[in-house]
N, C-alpha and C. Protein backbone atom coordinates (compact mmCIF):
# COMPACT_ATOMS: atom_id res chain seq x y z
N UNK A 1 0.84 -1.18 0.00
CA UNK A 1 0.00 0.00 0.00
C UNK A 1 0.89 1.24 0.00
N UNK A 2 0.37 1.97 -1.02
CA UNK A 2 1.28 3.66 -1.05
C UNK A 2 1.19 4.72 -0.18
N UNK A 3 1.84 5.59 0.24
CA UNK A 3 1.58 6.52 1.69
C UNK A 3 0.47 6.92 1.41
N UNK A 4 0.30 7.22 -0.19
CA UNK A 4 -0.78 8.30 0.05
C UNK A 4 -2.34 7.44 0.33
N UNK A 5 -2.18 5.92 -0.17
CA UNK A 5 -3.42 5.70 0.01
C UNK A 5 -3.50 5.50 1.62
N UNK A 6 -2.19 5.32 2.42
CA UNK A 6 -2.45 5.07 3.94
C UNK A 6 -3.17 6.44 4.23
N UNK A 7 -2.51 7.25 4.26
CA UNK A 7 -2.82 8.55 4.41
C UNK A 7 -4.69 8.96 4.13
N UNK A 8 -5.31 8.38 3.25
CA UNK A 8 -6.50 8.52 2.56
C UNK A 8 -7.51 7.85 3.78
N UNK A 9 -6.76 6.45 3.81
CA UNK A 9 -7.54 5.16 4.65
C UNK A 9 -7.88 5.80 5.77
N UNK A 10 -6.51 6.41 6.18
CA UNK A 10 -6.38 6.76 7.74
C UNK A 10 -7.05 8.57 7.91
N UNK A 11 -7.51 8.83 6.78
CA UNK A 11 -8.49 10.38 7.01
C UNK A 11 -9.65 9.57 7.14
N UNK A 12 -10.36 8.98 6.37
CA UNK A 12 -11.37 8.30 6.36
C UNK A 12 -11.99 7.40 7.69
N UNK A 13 -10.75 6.80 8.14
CA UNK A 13 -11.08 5.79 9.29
C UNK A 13 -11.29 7.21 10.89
N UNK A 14 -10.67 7.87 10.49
CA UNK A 14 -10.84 9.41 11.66
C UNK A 14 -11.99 9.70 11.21
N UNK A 15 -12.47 10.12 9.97
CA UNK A 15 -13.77 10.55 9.87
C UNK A 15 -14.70 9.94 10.44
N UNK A 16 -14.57 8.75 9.94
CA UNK A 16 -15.70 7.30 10.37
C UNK A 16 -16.08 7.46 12.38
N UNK A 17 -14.49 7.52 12.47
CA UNK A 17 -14.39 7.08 14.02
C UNK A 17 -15.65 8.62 14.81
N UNK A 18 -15.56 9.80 14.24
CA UNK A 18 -16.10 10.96 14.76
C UNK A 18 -17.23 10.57 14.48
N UNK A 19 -17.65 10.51 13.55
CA UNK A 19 -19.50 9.99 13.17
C UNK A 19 -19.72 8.96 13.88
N UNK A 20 -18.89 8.02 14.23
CA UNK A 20 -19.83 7.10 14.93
C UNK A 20 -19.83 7.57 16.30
N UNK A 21 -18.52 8.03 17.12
CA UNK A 21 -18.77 8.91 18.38
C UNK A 21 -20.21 10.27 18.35
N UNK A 22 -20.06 10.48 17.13
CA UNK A 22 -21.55 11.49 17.00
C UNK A 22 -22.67 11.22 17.07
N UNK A 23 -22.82 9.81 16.55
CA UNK A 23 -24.20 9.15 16.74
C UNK A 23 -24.61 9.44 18.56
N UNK A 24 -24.13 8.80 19.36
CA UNK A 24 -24.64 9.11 20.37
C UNK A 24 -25.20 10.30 21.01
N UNK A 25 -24.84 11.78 20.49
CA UNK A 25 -25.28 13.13 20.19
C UNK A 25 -26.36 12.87 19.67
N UNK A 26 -26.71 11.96 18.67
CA UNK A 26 -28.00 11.96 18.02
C UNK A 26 -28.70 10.98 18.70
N UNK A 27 -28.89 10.02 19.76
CA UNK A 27 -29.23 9.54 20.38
C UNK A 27 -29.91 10.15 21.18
N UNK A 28 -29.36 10.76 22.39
CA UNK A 28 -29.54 11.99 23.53
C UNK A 28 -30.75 12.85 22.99
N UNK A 29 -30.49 13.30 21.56
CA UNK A 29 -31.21 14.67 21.05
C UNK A 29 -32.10 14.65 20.23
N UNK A 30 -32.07 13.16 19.92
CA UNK A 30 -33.24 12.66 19.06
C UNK A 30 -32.90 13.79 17.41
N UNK A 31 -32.03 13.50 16.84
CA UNK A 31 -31.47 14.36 15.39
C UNK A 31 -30.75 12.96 14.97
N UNK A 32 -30.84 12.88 13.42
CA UNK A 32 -30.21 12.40 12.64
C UNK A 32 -28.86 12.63 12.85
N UNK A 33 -28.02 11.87 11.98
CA UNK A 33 -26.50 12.02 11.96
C UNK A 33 -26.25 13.08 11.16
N UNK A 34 -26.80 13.53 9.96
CA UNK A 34 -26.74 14.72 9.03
C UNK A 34 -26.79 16.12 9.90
N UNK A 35 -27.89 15.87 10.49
CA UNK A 35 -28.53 17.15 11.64
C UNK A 35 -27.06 17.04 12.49
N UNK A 36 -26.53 16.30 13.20
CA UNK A 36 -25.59 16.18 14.17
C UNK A 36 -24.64 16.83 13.40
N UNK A 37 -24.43 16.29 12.17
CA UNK A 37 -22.92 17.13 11.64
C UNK A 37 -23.09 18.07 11.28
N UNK A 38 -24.14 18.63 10.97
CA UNK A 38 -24.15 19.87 10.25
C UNK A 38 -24.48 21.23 12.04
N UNK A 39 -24.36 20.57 12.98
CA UNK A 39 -24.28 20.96 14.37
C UNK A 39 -23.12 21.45 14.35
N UNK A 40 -22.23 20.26 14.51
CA UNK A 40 -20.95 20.12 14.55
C UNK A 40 -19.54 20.90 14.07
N UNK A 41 -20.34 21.16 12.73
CA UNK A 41 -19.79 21.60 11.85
C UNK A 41 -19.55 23.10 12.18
N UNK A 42 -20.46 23.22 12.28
CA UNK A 42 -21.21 25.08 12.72
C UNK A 42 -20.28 25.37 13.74
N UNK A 43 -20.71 24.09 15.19
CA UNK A 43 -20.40 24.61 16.51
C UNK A 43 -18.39 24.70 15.91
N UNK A 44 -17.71 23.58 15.25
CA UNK A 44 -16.32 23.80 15.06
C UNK A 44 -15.63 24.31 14.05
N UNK A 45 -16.78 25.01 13.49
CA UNK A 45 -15.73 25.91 12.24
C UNK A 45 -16.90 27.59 12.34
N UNK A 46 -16.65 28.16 13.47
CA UNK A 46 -17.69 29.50 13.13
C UNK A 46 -17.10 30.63 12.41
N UNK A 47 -15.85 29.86 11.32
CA UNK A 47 -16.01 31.07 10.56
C UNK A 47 -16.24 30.71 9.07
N UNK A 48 -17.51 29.34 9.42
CA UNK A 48 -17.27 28.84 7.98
C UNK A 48 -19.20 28.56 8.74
N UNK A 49 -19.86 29.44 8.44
CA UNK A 49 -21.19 29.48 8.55
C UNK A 49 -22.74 29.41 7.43
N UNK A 50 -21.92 29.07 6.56
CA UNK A 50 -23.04 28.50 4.80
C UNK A 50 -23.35 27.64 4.93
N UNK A 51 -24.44 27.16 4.65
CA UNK A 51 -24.75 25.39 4.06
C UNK A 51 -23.61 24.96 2.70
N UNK A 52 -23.42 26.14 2.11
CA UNK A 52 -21.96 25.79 0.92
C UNK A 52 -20.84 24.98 1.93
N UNK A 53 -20.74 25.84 2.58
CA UNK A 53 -18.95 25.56 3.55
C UNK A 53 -19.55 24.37 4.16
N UNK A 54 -20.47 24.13 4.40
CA UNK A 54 -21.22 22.47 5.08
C UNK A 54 -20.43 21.37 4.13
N UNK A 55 -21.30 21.64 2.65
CA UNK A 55 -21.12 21.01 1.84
C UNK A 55 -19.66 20.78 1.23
N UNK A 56 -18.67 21.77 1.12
CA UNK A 56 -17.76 22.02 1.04
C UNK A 56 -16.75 21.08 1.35
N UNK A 57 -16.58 21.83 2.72
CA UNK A 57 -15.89 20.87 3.76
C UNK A 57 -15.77 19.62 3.91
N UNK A 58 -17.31 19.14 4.38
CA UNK A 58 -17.52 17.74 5.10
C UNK A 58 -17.67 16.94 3.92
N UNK A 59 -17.16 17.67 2.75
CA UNK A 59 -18.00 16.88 1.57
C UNK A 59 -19.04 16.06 1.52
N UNK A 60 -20.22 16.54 1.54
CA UNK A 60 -21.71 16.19 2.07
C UNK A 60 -22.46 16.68 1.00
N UNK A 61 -23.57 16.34 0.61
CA UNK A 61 -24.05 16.40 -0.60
C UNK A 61 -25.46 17.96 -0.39
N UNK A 62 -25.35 18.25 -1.33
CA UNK A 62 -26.35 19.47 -1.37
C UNK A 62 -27.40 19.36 -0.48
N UNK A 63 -27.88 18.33 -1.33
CA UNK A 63 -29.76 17.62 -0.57
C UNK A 63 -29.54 17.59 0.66
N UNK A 64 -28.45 16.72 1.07
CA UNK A 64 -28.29 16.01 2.38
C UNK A 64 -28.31 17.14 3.43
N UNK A 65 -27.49 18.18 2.87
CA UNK A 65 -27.44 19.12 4.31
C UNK A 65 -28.65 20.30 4.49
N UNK A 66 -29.09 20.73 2.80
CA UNK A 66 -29.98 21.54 2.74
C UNK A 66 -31.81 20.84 3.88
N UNK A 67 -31.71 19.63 3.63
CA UNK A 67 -32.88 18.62 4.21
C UNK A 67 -32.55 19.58 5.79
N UNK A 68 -31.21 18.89 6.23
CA UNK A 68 -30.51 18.67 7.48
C UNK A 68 -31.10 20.43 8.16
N UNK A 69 -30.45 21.18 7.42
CA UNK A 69 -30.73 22.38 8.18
C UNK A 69 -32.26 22.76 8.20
N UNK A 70 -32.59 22.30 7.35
CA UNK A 70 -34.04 23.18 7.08
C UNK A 70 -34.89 22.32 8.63
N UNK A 71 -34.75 20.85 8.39
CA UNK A 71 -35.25 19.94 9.87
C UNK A 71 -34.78 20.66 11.40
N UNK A 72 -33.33 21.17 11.16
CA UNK A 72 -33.11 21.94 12.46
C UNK A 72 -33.47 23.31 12.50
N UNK A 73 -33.83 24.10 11.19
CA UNK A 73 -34.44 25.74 12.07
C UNK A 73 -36.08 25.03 12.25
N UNK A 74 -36.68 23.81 11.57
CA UNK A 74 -38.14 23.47 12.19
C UNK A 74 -37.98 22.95 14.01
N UNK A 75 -36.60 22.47 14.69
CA UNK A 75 -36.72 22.10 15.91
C UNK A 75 -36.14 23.56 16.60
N UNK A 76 -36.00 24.30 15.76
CA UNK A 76 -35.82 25.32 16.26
C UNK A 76 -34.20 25.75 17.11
N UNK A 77 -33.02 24.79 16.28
CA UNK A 77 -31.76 25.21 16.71
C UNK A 77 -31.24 25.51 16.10
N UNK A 78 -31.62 26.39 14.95
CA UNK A 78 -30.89 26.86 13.61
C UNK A 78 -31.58 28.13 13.51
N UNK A 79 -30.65 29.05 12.89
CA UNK A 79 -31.87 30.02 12.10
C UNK A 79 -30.79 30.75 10.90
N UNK A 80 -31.42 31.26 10.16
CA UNK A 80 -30.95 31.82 8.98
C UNK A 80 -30.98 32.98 9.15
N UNK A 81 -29.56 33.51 8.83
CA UNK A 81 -29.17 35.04 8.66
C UNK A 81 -28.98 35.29 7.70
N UNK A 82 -29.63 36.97 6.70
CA UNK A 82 -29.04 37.05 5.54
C UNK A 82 -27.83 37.52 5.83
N UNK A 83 -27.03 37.40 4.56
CA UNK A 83 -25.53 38.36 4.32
C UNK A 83 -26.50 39.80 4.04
N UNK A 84 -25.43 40.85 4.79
CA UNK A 84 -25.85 42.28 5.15
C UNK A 84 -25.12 43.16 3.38
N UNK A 85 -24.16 42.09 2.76
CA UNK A 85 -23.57 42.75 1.62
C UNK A 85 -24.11 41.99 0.68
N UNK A 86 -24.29 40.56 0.31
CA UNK A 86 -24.85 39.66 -0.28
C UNK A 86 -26.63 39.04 0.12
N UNK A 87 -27.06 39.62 -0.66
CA UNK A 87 -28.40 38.75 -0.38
C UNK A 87 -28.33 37.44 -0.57
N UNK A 88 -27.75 36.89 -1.47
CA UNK A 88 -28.15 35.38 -2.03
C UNK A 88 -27.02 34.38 -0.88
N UNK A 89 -26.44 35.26 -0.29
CA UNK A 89 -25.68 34.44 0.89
C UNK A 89 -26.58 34.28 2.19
N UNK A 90 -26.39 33.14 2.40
CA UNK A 90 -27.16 33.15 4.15
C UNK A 90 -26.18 32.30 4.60
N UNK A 91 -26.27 32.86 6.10
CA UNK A 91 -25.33 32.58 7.16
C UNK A 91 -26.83 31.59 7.85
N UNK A 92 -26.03 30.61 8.78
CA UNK A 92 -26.45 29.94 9.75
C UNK A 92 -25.73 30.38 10.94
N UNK A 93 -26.78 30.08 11.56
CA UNK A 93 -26.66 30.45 13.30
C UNK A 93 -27.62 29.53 14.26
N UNK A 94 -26.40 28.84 15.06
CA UNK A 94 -27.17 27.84 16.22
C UNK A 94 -27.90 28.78 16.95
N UNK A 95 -28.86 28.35 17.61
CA UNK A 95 -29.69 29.43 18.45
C UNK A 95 -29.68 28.59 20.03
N UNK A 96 -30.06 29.45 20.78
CA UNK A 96 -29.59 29.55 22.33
C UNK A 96 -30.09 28.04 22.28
N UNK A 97 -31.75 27.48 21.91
CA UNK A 97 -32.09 26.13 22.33
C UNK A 97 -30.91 25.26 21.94
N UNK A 98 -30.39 25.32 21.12
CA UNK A 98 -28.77 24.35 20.30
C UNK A 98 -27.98 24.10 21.97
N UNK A 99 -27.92 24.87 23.03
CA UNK A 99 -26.88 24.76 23.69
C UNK A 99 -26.47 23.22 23.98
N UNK A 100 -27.39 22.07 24.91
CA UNK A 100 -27.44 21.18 25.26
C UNK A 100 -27.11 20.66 24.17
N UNK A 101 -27.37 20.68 23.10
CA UNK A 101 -26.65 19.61 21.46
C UNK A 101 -25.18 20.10 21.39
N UNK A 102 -24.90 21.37 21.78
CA UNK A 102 -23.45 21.93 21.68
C UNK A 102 -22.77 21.39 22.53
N UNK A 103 -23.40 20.97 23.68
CA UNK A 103 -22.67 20.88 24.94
C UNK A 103 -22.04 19.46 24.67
N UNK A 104 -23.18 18.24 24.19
CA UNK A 104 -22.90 17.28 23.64
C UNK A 104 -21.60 16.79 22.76
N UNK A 105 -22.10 17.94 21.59
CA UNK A 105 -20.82 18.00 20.73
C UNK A 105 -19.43 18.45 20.87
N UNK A 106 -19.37 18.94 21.47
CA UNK A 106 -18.32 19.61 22.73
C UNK A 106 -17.93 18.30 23.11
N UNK A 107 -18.35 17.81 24.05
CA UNK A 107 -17.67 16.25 25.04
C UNK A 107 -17.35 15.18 23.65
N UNK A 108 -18.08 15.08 22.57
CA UNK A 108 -17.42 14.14 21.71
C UNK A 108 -16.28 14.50 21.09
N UNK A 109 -15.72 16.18 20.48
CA UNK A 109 -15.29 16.31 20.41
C UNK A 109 -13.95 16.18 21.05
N UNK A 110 -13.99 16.21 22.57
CA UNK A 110 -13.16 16.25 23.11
C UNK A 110 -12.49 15.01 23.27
N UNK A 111 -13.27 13.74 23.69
CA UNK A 111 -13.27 12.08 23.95
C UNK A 111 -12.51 12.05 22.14
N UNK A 112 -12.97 12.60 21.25
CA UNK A 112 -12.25 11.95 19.70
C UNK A 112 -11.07 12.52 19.82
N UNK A 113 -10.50 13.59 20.07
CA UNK A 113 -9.33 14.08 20.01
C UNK A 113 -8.08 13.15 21.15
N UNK A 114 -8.88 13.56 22.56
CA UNK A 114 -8.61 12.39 23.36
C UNK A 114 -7.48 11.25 22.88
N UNK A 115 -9.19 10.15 22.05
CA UNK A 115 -8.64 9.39 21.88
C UNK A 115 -8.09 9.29 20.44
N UNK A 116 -7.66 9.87 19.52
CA UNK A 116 -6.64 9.88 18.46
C UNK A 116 -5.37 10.70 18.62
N UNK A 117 -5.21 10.85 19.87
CA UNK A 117 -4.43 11.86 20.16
C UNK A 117 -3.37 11.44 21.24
N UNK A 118 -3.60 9.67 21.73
CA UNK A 118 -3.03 9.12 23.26
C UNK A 118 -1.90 9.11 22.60
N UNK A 119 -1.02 9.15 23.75
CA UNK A 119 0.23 9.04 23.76
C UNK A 119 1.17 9.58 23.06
N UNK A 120 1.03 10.56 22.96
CA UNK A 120 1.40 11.52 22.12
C UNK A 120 2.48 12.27 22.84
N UNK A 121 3.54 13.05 22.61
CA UNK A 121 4.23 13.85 23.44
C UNK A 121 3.83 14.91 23.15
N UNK A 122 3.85 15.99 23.48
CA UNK A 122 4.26 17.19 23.44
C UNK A 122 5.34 18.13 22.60
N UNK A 123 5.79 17.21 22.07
CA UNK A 123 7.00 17.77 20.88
C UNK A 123 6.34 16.96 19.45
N UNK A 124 6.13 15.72 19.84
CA UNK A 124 5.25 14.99 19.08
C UNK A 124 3.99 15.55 18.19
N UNK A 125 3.62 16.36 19.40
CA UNK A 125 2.00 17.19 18.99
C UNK A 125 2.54 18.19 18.07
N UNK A 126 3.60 19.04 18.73
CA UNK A 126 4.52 20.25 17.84
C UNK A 126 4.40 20.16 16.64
N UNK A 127 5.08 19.04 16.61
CA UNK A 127 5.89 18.76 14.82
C UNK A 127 5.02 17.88 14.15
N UNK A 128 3.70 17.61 15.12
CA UNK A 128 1.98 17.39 13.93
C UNK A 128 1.52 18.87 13.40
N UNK A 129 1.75 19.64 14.16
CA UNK A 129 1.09 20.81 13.77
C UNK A 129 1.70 21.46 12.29
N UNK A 130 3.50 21.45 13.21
CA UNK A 130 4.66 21.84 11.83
C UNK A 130 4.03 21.23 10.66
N UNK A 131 4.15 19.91 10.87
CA UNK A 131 4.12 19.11 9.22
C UNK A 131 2.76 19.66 8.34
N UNK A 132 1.61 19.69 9.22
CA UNK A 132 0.68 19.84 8.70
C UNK A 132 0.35 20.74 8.43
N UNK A 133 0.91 22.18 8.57
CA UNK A 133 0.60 23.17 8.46
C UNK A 133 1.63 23.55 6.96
N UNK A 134 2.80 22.64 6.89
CA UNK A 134 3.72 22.68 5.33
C UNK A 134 2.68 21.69 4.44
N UNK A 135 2.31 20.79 4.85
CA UNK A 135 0.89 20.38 3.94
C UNK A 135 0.18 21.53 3.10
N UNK A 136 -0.42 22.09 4.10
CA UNK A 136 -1.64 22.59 3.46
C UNK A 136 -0.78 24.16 3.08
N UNK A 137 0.24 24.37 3.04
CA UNK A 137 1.05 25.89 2.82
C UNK A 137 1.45 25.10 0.92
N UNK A 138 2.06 23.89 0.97
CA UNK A 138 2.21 23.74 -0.50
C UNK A 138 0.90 23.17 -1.39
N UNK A 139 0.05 22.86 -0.55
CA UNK A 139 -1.36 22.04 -1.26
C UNK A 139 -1.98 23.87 -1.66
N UNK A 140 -1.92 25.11 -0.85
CA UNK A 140 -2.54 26.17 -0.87
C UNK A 140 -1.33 26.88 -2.03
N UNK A 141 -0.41 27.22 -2.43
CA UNK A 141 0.37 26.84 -3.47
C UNK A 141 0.63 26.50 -4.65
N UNK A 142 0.20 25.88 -4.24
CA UNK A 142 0.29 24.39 -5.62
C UNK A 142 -1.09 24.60 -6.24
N UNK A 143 -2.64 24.91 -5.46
CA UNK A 143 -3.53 25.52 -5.87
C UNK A 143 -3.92 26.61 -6.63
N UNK A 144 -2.91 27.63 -5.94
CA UNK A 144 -2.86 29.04 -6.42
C UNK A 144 -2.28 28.78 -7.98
N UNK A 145 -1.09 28.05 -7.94
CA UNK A 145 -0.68 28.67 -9.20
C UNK A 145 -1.42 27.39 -10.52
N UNK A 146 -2.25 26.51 -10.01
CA UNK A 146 -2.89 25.86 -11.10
C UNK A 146 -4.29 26.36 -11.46
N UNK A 147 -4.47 27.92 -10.50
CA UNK A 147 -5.73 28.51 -10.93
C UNK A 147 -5.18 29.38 -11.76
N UNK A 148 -3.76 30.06 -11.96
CA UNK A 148 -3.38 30.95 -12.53
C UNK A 148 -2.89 30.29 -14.26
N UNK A 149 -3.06 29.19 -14.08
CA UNK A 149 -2.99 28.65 -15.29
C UNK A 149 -3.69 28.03 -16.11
């Protein structure tokens, strides 16, 4: 097997591992797994607040999240903000009832990091950050100049 497909397996098997720690969020709160991530998503990226950047990101399918949000501003932990410069942009925003689902998502978050994260040193953690941050500096790069071409 080639690094990069380890590398692929082993994003995937982290992804997997968070969704299934998420299910139990959706247990507690009575929400789908879609509803849960698109929680999730919100509560750990608030400067990425679109159903686009949903889709984007989590690579999640249009339907799937557009369903997802529209089911959570009906339970009433979502609501839609327009963009104040863009009309055709809307922002999402958890609303105060979301807290207890946040709070949730919060503790899984924490238990997944936790546990993909044991035994780790402290210099160890460092030079995860280093590497990964020269990742995405030549992947952001390497982007730029194949848009310029």
């Amino acid at each position: 097997m080639t690094a990069s497909t380890e590398l692929w397996m082993g994003l995937r098997s982290m992804i997997r591992l968070y969704d299934k720690m998420l299910k139990k969020v959706c247990t507690e709160h009575d929400l789908t797994v879609m509803e849960a991530d698109v929680i999730s998503f919100l509560r750990n990226n608030p400067d990425k607040d679109t159903a686009a950047d949903v889709v984007e990101l989590r690579m999640l399918s249009k339907g799937a999240v557009s369903k997802a949000v529209e089911s959570l501003i009906q339970k009433s932990l979502l609501e839609r903000i327009p963009d104040t410069e863009d009309r055709r942009r809307i922002h999402l925003r958890l609303k105060p009832e979301a807290e207890p689902v946040i709070a949730s998502v919060d503790e899984v978050r924490d238990e997944f990091l936790d546990t993909i994260l044991a035994g780790f040193t402290q210099e160890e953690l460092e030079a995860r950050t280093r590497f990964f941050q020269k990742l995405f500096d030549n992947t952001k790069r390497a982007m730029e100049r194949s848009d310029k071409a």
